[in-house]
PDB file of N, CA and C in Angstrom:
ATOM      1  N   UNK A   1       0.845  -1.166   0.000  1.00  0.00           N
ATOM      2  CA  UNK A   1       0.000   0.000   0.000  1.00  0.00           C
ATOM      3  C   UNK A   1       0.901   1.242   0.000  1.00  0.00           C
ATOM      4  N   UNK A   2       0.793   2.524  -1.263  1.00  0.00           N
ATOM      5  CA  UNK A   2       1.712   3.340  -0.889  1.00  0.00           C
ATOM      6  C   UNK A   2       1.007   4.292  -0.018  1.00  0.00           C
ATOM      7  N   UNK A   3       2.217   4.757   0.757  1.00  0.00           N
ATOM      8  CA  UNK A   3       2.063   5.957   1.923  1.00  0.00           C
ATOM      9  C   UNK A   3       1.230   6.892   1.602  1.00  0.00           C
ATOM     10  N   UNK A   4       1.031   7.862   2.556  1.00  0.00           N
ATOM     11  CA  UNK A   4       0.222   9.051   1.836  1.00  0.00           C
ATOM     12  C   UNK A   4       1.316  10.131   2.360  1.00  0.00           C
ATOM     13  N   UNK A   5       1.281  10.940   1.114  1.00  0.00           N
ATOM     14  CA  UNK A   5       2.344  12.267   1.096  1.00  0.00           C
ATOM     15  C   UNK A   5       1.584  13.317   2.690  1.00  0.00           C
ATOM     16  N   UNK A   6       2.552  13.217   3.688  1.00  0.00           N
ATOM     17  CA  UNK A   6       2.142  14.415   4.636  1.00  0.00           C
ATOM     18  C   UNK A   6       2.956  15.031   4.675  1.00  0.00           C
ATOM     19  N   UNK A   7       1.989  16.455   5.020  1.00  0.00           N
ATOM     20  CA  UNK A   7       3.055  17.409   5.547  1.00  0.00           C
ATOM     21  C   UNK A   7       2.429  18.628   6.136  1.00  0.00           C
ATOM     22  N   UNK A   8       3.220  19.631   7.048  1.00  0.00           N
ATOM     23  CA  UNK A   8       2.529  20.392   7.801  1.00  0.00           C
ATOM     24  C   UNK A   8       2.255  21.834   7.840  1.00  0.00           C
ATOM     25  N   UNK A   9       0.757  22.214   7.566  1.00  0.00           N
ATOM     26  CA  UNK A   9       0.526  23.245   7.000  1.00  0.00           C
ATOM     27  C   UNK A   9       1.270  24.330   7.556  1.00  0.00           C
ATOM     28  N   UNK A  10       1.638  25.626   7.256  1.00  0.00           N
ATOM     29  CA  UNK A  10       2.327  26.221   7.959  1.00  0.00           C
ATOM     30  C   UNK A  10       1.087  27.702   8.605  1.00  0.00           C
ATOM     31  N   UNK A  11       0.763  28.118   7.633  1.00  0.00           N
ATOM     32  CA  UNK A  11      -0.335  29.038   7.743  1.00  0.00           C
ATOM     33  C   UNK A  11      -1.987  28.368   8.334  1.00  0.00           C
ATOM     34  N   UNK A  12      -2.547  28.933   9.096  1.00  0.00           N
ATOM     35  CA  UNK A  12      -3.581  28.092   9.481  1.00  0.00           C
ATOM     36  C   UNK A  12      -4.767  28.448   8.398  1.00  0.00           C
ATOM     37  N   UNK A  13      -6.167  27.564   8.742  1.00  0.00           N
ATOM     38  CA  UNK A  13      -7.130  27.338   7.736  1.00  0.00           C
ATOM     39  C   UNK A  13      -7.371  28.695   7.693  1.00  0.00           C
ATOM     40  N   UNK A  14      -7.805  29.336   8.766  1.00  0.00           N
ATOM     41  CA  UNK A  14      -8.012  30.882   8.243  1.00  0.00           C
ATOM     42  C   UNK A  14      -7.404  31.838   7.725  1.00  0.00           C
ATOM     43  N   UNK A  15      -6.049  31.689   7.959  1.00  0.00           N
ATOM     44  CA  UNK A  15      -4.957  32.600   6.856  1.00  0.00           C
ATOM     45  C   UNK A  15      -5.187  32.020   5.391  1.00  0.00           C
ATOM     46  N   UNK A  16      -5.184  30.643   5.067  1.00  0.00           N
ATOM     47  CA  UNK A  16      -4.767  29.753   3.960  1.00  0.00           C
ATOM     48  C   UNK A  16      -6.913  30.601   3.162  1.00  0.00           C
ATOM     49  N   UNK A  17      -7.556  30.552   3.587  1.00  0.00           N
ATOM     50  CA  UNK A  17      -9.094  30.864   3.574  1.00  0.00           C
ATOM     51  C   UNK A  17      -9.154  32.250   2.730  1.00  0.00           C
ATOM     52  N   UNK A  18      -8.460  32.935   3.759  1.00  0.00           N
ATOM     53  CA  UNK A  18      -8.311  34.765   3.786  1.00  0.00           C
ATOM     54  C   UNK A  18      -7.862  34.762   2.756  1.00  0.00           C
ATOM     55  N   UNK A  19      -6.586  34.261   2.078  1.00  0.00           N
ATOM     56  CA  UNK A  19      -5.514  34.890   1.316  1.00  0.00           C
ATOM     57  C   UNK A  19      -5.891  34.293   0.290  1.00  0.00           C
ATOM     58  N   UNK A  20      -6.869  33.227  -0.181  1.00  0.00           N
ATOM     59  CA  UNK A  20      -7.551  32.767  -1.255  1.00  0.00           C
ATOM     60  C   UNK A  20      -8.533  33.901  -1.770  1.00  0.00           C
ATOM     61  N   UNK A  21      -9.177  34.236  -0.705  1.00  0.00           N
ATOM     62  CA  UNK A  21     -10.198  35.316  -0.740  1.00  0.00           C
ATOM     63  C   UNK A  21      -9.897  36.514  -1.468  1.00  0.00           C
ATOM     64  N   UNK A  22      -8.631  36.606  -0.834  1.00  0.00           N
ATOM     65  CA  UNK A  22      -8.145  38.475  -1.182  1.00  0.00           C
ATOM     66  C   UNK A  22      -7.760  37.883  -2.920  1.00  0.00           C
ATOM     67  N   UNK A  23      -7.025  36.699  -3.084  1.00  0.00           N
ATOM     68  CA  UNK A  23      -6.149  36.658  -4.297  1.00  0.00           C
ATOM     69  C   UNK A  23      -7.625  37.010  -5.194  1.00  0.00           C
ATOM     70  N   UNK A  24      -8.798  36.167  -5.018  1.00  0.00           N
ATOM     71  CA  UNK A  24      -9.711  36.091  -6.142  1.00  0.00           C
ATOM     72  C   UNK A  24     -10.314  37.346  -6.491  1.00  0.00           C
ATOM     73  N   UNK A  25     -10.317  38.097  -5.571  1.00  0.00           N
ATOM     74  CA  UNK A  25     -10.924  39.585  -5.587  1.00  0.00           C
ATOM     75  C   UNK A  25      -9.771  40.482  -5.910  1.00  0.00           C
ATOM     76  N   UNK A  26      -8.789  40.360  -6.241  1.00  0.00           N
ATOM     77  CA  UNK A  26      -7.811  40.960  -7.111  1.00  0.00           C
ATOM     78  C   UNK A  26      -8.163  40.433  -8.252  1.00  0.00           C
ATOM     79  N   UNK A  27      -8.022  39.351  -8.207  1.00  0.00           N
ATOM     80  CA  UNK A  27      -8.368  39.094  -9.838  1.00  0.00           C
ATOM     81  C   UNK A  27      -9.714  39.148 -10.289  1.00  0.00           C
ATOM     82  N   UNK A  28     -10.319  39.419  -9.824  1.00  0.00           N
ATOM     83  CA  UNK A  28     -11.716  39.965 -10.527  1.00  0.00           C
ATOM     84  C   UNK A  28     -11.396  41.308 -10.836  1.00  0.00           C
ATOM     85  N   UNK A  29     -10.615  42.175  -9.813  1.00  0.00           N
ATOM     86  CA  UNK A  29     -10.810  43.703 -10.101  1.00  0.00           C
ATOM     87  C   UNK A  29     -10.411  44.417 -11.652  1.00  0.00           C
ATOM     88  N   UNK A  30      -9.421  42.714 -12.126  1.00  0.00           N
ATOM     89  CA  UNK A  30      -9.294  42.795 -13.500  1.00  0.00           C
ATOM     90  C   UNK A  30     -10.048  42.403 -14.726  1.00  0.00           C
ATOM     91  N   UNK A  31     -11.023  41.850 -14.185  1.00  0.00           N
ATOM     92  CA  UNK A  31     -12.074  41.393 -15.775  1.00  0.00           C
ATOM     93  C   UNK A  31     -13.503  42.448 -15.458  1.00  0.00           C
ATOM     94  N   UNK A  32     -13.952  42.250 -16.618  1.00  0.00           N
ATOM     95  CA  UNK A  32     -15.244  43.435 -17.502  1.00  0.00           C
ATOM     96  C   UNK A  32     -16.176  42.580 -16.279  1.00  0.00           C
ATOM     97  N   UNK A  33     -17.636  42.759 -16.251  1.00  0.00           N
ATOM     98  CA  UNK A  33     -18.403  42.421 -15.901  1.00  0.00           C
ATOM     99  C   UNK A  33     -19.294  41.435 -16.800  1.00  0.00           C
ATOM    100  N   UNK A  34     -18.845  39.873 -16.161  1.00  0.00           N
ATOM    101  CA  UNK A  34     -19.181  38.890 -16.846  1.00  0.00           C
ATOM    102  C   UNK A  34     -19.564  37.708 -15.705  1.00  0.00           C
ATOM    103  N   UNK A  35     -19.874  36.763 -16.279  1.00  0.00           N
ATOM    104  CA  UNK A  35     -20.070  35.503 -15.696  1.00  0.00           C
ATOM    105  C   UNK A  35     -18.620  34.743 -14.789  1.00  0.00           C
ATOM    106  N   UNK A  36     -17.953  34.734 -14.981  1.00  0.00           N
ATOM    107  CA  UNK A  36     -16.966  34.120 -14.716  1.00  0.00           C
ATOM    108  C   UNK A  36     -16.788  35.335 -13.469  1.00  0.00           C
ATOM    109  N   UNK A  37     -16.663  36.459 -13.696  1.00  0.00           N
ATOM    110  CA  UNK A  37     -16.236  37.247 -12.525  1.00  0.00           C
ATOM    111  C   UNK A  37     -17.290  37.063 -11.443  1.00  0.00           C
ATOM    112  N   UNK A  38     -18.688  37.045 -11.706  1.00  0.00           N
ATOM    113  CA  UNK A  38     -19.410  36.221 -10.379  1.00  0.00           C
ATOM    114  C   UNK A  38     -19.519  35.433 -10.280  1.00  0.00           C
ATOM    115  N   UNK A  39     -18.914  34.272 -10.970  1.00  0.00           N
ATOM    116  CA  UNK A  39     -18.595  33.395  -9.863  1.00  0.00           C
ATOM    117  C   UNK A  39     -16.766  33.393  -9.044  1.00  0.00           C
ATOM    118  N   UNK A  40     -16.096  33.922  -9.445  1.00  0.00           N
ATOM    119  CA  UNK A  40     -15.351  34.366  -8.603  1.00  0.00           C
ATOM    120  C   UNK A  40     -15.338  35.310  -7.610  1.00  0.00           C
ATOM    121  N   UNK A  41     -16.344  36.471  -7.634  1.00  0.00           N
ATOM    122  CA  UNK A  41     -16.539  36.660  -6.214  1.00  0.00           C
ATOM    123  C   UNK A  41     -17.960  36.155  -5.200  1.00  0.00           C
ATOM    124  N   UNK A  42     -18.766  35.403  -5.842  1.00  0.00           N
ATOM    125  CA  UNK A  42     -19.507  34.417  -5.155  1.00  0.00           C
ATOM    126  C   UNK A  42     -18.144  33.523  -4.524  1.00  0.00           C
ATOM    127  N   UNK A  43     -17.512  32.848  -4.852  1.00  0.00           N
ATOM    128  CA  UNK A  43     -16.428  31.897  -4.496  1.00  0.00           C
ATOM    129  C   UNK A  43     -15.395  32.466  -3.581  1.00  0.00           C
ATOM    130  N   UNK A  44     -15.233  34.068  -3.540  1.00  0.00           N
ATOM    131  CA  UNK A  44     -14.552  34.663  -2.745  1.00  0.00           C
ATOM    132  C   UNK A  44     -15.625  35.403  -1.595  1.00  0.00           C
ATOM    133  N   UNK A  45     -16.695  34.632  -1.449  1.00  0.00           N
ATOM    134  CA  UNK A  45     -17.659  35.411  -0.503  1.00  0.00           C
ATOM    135  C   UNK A  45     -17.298  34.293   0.435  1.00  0.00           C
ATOM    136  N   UNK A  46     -17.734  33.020  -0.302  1.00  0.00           N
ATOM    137  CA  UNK A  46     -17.843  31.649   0.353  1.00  0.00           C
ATOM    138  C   UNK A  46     -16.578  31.511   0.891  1.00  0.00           C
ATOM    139  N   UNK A  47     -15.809  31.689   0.340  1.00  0.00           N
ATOM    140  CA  UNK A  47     -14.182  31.761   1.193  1.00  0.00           C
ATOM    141  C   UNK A  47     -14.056  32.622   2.924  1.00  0.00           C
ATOM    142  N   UNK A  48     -14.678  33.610   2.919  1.00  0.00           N
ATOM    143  CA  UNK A  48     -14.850  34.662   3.270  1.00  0.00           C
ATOM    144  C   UNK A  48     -15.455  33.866   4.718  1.00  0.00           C
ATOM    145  N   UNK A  49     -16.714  33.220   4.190  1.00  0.00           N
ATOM    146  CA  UNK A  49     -17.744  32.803   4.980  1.00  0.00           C
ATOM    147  C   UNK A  49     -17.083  31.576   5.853  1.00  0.00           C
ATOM    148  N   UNK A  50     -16.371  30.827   5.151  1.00  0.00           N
ATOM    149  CA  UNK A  50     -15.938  29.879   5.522  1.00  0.00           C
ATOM    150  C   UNK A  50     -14.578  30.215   6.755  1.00  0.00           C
ATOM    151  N   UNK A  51     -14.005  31.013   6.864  1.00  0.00           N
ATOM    152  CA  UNK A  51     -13.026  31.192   7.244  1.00  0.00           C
ATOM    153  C   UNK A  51     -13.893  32.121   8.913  1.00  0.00           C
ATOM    154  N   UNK A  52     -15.073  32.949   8.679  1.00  0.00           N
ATOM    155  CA  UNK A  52     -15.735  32.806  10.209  1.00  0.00           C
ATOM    156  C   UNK A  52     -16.143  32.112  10.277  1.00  0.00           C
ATOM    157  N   UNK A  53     -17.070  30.959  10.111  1.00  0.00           N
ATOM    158  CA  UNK A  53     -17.266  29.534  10.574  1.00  0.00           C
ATOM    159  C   UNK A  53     -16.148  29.217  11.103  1.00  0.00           C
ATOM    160  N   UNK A  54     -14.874  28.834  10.716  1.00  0.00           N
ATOM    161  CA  UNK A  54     -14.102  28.138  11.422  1.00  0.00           C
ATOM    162  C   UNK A  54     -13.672  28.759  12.108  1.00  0.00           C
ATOM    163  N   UNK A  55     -13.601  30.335  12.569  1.00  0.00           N
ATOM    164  CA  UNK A  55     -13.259  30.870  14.057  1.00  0.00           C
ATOM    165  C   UNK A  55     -14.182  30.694  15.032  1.00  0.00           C
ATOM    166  N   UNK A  56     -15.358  30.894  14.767  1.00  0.00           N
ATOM    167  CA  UNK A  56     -16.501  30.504  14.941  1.00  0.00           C
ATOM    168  C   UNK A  56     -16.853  28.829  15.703  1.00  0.00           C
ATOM    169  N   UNK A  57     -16.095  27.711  14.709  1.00  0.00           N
ATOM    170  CA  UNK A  57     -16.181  26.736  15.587  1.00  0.00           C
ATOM    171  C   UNK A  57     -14.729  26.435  16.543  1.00  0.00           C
ATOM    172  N   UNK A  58     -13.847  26.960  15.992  1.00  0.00           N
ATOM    173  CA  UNK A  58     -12.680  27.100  17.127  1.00  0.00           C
ATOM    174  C   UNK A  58     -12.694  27.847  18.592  1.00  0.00           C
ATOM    175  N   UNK A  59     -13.747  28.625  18.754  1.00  0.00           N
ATOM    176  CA  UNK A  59     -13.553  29.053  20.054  1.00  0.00           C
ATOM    177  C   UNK A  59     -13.890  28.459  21.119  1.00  0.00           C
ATOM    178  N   UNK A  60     -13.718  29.105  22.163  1.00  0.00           N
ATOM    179  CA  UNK A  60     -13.709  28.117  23.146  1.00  0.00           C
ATOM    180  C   UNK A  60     -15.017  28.009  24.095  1.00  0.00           C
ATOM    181  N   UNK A  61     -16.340  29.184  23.795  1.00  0.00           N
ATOM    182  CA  UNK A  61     -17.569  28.365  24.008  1.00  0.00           C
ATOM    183  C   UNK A  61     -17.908  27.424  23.729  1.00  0.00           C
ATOM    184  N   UNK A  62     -17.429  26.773  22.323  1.00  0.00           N
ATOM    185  CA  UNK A  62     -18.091  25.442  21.863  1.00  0.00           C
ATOM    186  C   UNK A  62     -17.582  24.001  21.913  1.00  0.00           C
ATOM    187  N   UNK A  63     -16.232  24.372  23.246  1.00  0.00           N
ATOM    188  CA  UNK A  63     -15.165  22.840  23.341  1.00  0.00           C
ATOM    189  C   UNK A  63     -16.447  22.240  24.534  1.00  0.00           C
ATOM    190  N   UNK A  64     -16.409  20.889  24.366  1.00  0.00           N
ATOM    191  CA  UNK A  64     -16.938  20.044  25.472  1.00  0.00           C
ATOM    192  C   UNK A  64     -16.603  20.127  26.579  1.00  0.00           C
ATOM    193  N   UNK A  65     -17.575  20.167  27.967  1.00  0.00           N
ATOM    194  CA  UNK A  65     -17.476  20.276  28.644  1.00  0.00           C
ATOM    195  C   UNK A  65     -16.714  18.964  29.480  1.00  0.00           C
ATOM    196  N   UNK A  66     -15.644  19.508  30.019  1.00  0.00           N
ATOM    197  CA  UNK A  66     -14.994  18.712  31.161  1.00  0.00           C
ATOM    198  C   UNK A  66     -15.334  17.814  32.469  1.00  0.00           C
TER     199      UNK A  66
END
């Protein structure tokens, strides 16, 4: 069975989230107003969204109680 390639992220999900976000909304700021540009910033909303969810489930109201 071959291995599986690991290795360790360096930036966390919400930096790695964010900086997807910002890249796609730069690159929209460069195309006309078309199809493809909403769905790149629909896709950079969802990025957006996704990245408070996961602060959101990282805090520490929502760890199990001891």
């Amino acid at each position: 069975m071959p291995r599986r390639r690991r290795f360790k992220q360096i930036l966390t999900l919400k930096e790695r989230l964010e900086q997807e976000a910002t890249r796609l909304r730069a690159q929209t700021a460069a195309l006309p107003p078309c199809p493809e540009r909403e769905r790149l910033l629909r896709k950079a909303g969802q990025l957006e969204s996704a990245s408070r969810i996961e602060v959101w489930l990282s805090s520490p109201r929502l760890a199990p109680p001891e």
